[in-house]
PDB file of N, CA and C in Angstrom:
ATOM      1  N   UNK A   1       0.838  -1.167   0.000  1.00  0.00           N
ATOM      2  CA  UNK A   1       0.000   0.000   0.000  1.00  0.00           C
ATOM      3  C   UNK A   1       0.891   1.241   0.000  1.00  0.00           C
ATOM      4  N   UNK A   2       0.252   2.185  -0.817  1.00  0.00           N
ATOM      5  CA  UNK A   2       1.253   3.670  -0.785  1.00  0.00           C
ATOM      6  C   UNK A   2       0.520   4.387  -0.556  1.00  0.00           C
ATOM      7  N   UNK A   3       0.962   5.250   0.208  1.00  0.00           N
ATOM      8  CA  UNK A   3       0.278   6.462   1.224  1.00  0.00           C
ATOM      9  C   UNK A   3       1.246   7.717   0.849  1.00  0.00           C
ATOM     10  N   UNK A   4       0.185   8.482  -0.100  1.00  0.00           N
ATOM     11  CA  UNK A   4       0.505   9.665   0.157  1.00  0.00           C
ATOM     12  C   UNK A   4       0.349  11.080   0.364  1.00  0.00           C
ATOM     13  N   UNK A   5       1.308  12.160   0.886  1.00  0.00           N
ATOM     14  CA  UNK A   5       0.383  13.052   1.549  1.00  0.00           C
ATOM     15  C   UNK A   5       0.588  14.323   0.880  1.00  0.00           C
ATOM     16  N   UNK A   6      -0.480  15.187   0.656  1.00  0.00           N
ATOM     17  CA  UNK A   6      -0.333  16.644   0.331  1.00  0.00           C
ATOM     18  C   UNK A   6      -0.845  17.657   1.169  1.00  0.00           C
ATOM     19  N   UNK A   7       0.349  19.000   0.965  1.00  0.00           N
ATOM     20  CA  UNK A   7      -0.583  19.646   1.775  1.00  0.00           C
ATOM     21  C   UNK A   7      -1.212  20.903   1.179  1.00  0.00           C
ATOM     22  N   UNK A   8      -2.114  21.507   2.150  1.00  0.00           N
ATOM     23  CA  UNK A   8      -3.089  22.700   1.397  1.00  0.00           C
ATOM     24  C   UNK A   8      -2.486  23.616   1.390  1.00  0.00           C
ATOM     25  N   UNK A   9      -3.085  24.729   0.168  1.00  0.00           N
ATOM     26  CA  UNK A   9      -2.856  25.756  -0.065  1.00  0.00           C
ATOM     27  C   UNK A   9      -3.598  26.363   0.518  1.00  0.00           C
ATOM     28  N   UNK A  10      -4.331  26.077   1.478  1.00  0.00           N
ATOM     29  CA  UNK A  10      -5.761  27.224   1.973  1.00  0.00           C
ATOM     30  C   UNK A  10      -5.308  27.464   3.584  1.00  0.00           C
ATOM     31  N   UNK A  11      -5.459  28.654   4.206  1.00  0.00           N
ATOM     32  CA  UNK A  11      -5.749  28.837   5.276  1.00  0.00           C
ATOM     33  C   UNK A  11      -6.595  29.281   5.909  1.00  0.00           C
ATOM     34  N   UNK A  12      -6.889  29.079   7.195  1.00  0.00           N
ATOM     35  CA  UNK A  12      -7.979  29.839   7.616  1.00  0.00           C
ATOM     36  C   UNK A  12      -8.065  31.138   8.602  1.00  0.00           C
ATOM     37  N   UNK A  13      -8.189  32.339   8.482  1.00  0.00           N
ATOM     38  CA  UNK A  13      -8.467  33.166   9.138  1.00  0.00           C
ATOM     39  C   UNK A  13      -9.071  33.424  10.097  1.00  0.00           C
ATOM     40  N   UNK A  14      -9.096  33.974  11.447  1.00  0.00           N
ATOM     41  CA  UNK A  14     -10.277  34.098  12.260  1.00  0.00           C
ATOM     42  C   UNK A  14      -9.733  35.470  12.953  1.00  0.00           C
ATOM     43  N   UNK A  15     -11.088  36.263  13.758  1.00  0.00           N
ATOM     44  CA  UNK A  15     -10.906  37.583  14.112  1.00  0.00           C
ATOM     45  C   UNK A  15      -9.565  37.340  14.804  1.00  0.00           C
ATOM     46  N   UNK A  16      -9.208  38.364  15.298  1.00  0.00           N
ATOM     47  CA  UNK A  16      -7.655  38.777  15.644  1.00  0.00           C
ATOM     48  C   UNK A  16      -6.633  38.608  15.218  1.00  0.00           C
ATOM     49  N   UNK A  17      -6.501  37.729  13.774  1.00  0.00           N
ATOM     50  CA  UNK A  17      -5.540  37.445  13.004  1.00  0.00           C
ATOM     51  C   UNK A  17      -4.938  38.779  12.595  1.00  0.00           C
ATOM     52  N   UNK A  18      -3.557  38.700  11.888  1.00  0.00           N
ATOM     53  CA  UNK A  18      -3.002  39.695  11.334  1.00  0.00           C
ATOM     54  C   UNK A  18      -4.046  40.171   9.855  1.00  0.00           C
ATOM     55  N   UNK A  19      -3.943  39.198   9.451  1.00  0.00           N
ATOM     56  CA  UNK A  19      -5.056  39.020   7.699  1.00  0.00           C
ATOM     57  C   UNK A  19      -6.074  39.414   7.728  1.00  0.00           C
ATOM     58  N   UNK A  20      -6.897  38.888   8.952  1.00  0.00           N
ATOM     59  CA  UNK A  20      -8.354  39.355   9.081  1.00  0.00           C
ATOM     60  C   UNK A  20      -8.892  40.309   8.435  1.00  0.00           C
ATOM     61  N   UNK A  21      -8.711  41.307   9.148  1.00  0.00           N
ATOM     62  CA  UNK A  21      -9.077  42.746   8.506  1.00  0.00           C
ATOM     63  C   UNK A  21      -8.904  43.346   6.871  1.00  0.00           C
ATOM     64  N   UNK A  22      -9.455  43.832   6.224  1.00  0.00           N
ATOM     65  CA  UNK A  22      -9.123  44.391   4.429  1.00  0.00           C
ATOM     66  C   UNK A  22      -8.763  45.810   4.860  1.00  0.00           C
ATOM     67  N   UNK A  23      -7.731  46.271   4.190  1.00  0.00           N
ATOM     68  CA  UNK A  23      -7.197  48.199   4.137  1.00  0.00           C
ATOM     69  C   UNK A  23      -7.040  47.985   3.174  1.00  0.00           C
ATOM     70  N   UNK A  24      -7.642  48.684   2.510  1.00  0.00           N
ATOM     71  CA  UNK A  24      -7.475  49.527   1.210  1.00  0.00           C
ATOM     72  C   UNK A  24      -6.781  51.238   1.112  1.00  0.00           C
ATOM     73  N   UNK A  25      -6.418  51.493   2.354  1.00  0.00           N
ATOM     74  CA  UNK A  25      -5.777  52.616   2.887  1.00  0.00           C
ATOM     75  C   UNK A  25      -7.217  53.627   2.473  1.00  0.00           C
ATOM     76  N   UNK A  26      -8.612  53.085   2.452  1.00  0.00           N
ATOM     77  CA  UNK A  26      -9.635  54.128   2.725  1.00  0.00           C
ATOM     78  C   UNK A  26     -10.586  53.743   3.710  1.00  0.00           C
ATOM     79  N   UNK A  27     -10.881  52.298   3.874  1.00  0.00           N
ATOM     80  CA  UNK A  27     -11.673  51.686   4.544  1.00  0.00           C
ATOM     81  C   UNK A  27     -10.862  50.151   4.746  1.00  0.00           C
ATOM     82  N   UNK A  28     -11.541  50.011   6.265  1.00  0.00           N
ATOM     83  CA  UNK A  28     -11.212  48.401   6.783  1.00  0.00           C
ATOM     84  C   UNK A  28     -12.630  48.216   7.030  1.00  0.00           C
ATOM     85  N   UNK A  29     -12.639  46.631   6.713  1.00  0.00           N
ATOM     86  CA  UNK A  29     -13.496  45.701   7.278  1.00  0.00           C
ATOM     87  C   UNK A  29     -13.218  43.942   7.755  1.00  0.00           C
ATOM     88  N   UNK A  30     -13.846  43.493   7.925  1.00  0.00           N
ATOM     89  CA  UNK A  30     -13.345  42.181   8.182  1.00  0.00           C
ATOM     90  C   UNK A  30     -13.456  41.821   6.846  1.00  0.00           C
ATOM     91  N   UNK A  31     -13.113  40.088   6.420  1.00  0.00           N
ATOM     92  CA  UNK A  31     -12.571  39.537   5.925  1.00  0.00           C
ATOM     93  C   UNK A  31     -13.661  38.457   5.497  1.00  0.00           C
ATOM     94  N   UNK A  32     -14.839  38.151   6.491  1.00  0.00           N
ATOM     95  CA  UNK A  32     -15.585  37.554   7.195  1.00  0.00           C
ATOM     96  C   UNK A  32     -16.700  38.003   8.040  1.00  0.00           C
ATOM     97  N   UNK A  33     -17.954  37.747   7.632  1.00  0.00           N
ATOM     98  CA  UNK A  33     -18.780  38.391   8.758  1.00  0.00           C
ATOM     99  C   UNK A  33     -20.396  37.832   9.018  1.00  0.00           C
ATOM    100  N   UNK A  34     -21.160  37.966   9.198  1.00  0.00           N
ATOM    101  CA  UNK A  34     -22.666  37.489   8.997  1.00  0.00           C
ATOM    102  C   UNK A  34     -23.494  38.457   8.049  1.00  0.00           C
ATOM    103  N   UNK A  35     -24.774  37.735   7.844  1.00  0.00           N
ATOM    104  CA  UNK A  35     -25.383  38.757   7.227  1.00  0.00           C
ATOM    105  C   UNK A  35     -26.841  38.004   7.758  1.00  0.00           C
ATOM    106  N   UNK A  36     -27.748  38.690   8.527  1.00  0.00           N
ATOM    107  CA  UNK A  36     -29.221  37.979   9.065  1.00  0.00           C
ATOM    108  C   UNK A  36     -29.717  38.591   8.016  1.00  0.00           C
ATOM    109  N   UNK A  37     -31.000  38.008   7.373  1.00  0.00           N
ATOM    110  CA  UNK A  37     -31.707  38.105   6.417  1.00  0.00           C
ATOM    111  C   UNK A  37     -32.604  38.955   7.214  1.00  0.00           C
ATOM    112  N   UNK A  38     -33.723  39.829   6.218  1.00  0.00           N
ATOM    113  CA  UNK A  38     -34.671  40.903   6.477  1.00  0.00           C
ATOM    114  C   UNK A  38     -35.920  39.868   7.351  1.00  0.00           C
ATOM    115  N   UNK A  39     -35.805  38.705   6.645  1.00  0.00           N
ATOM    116  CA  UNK A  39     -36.819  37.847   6.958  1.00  0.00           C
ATOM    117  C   UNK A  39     -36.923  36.950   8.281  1.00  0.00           C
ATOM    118  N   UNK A  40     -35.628  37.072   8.937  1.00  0.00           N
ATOM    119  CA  UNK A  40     -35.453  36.341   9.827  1.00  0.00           C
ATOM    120  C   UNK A  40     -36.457  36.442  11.108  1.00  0.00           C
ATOM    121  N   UNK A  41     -36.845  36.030  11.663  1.00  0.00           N
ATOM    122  CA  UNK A  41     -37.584  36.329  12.948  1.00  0.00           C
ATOM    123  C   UNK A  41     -36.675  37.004  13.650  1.00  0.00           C
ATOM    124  N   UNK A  42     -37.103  38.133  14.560  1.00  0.00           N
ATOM    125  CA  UNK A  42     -36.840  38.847  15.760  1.00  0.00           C
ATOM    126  C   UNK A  42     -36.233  38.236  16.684  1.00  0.00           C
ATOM    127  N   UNK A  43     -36.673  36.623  17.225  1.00  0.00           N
ATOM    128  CA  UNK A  43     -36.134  36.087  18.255  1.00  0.00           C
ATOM    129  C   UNK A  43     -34.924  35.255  17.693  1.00  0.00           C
ATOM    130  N   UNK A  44     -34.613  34.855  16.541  1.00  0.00           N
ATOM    131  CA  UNK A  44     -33.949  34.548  16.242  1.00  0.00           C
ATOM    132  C   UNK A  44     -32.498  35.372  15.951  1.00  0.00           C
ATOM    133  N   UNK A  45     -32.933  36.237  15.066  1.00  0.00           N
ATOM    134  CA  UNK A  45     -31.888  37.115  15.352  1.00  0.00           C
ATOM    135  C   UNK A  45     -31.516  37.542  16.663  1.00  0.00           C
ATOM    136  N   UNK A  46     -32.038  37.993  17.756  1.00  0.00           N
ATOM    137  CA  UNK A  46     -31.779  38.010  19.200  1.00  0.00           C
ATOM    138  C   UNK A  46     -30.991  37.178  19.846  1.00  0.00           C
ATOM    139  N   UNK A  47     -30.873  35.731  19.462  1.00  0.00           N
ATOM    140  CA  UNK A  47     -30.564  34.937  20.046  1.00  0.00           C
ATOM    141  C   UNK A  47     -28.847  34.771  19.339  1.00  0.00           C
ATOM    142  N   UNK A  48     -29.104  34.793  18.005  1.00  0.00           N
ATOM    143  CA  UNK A  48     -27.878  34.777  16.880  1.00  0.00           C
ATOM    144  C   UNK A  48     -27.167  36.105  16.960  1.00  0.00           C
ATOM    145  N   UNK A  49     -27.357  36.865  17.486  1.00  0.00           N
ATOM    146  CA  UNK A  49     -26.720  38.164  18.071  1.00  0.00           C
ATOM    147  C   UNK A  49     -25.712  38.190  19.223  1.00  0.00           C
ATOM    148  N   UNK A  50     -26.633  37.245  20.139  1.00  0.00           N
ATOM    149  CA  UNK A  50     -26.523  37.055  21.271  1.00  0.00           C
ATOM    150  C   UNK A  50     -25.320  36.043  21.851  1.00  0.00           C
ATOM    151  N   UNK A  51     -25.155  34.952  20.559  1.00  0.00           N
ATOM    152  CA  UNK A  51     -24.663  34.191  20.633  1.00  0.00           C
ATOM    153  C   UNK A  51     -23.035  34.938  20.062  1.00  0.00           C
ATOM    154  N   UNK A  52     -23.103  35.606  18.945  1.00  0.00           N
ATOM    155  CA  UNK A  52     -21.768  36.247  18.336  1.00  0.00           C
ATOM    156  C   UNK A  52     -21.076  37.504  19.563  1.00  0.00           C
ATOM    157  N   UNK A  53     -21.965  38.100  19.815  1.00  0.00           N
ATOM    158  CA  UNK A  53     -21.239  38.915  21.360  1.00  0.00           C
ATOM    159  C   UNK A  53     -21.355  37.584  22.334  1.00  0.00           C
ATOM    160  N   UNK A  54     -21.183  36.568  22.342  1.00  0.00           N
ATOM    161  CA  UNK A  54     -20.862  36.192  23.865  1.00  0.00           C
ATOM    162  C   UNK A  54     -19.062  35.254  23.500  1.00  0.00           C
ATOM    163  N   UNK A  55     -19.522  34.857  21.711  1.00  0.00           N
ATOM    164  CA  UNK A  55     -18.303  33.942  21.432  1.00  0.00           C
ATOM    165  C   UNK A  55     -18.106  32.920  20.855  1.00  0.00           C
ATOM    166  N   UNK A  56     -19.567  32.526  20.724  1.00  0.00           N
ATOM    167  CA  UNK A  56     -19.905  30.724  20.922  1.00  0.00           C
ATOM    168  C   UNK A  56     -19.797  30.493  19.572  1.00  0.00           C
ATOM    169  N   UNK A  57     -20.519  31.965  18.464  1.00  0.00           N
ATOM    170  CA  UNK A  57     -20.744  31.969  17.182  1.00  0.00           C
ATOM    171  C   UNK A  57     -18.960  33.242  16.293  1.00  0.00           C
ATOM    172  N   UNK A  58     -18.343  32.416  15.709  1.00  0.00           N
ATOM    173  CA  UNK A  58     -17.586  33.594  14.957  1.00  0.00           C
ATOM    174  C   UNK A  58     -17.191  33.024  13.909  1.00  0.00           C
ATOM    175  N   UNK A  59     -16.727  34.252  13.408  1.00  0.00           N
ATOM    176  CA  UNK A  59     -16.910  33.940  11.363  1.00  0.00           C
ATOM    177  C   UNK A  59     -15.270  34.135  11.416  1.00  0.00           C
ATOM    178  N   UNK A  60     -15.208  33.245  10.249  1.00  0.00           N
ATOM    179  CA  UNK A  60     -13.554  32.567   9.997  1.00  0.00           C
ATOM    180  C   UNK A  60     -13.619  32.990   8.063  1.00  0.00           C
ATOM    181  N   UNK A  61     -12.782  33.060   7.895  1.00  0.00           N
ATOM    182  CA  UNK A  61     -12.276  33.093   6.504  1.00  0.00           C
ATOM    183  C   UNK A  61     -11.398  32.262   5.796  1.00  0.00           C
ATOM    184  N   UNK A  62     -11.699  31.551   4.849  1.00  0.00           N
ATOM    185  CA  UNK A  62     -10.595  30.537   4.075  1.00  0.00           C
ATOM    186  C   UNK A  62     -10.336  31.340   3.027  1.00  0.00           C
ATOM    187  N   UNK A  63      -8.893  31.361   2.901  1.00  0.00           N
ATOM    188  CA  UNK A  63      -8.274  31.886   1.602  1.00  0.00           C
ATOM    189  C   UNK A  63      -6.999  30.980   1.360  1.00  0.00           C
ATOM    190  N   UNK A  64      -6.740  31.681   0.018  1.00  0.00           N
ATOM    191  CA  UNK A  64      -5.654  30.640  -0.480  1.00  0.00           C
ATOM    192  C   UNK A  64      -4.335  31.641  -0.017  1.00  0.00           C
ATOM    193  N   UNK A  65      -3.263  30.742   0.263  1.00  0.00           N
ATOM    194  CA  UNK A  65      -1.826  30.966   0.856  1.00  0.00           C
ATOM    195  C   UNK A  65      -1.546  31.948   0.044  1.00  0.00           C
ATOM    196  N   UNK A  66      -1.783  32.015  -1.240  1.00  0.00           N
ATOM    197  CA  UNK A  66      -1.052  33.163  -2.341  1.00  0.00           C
ATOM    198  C   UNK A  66      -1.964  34.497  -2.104  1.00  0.00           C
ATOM    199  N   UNK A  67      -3.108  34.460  -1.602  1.00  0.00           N
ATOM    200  CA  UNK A  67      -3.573  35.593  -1.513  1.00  0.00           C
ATOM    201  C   UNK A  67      -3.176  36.373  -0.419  1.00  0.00           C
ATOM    202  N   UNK A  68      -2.802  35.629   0.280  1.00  0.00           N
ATOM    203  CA  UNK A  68      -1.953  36.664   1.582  1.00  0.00           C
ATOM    204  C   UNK A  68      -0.563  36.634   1.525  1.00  0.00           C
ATOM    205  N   UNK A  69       0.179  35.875   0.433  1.00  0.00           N
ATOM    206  CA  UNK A  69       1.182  36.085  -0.346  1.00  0.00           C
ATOM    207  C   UNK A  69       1.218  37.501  -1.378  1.00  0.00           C
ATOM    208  N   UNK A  70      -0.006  37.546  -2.188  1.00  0.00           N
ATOM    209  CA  UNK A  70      -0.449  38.803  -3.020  1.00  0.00           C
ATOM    210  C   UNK A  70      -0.068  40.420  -1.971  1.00  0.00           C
ATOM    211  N   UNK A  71      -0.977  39.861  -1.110  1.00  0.00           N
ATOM    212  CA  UNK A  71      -1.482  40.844  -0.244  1.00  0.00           C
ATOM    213  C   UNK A  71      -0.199  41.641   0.647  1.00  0.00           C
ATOM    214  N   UNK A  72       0.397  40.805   0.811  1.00  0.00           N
ATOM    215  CA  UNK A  72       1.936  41.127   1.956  1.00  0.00           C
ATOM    216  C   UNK A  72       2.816  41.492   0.748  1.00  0.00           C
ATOM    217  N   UNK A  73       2.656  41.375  -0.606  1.00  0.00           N
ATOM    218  CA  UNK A  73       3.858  42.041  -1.424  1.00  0.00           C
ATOM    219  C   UNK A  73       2.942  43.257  -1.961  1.00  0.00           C
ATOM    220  N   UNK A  74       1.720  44.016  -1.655  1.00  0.00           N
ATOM    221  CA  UNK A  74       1.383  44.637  -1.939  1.00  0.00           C
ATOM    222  C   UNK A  74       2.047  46.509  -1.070  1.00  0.00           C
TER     223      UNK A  74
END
């Protein structure tokens, strides 16, 4: 049997990373974020709110190695 291994080009981002954040030297934003629909129920969103300020819920970003390769020779 042959076993073999590769590895990824992707990493993953999460808040407090160096990457996280986008500058365009006019505006930053994250990288990553939510978006609740218009439609969502009230309590739901409340709760999904509730859950991202406490911790339980946070948004991560996958990008490829060359783009923060791009990005750092920019």
């Amino acid at each position: 049997m042959k076993i073999s291994s590769k590895t990824t080009n992707i990493t993953t981002i999460r808040p407090g990373d160096d990457k996280f954040m986008l500058n365009d030297g006019v505006v930053m934003c994250p990288r990553a974020g939510f978006e609740i629909s218009q439609n969502c129920p009230a309590e739901y969103k409340s709760i999904f709110i509730t859950a991202i300020n406490a911790g339980w819920i946070k948004p991560v970003a996958h990008v490829y190695g060359k783009e923060l390769t791009m990005d750092a020779l920019r």
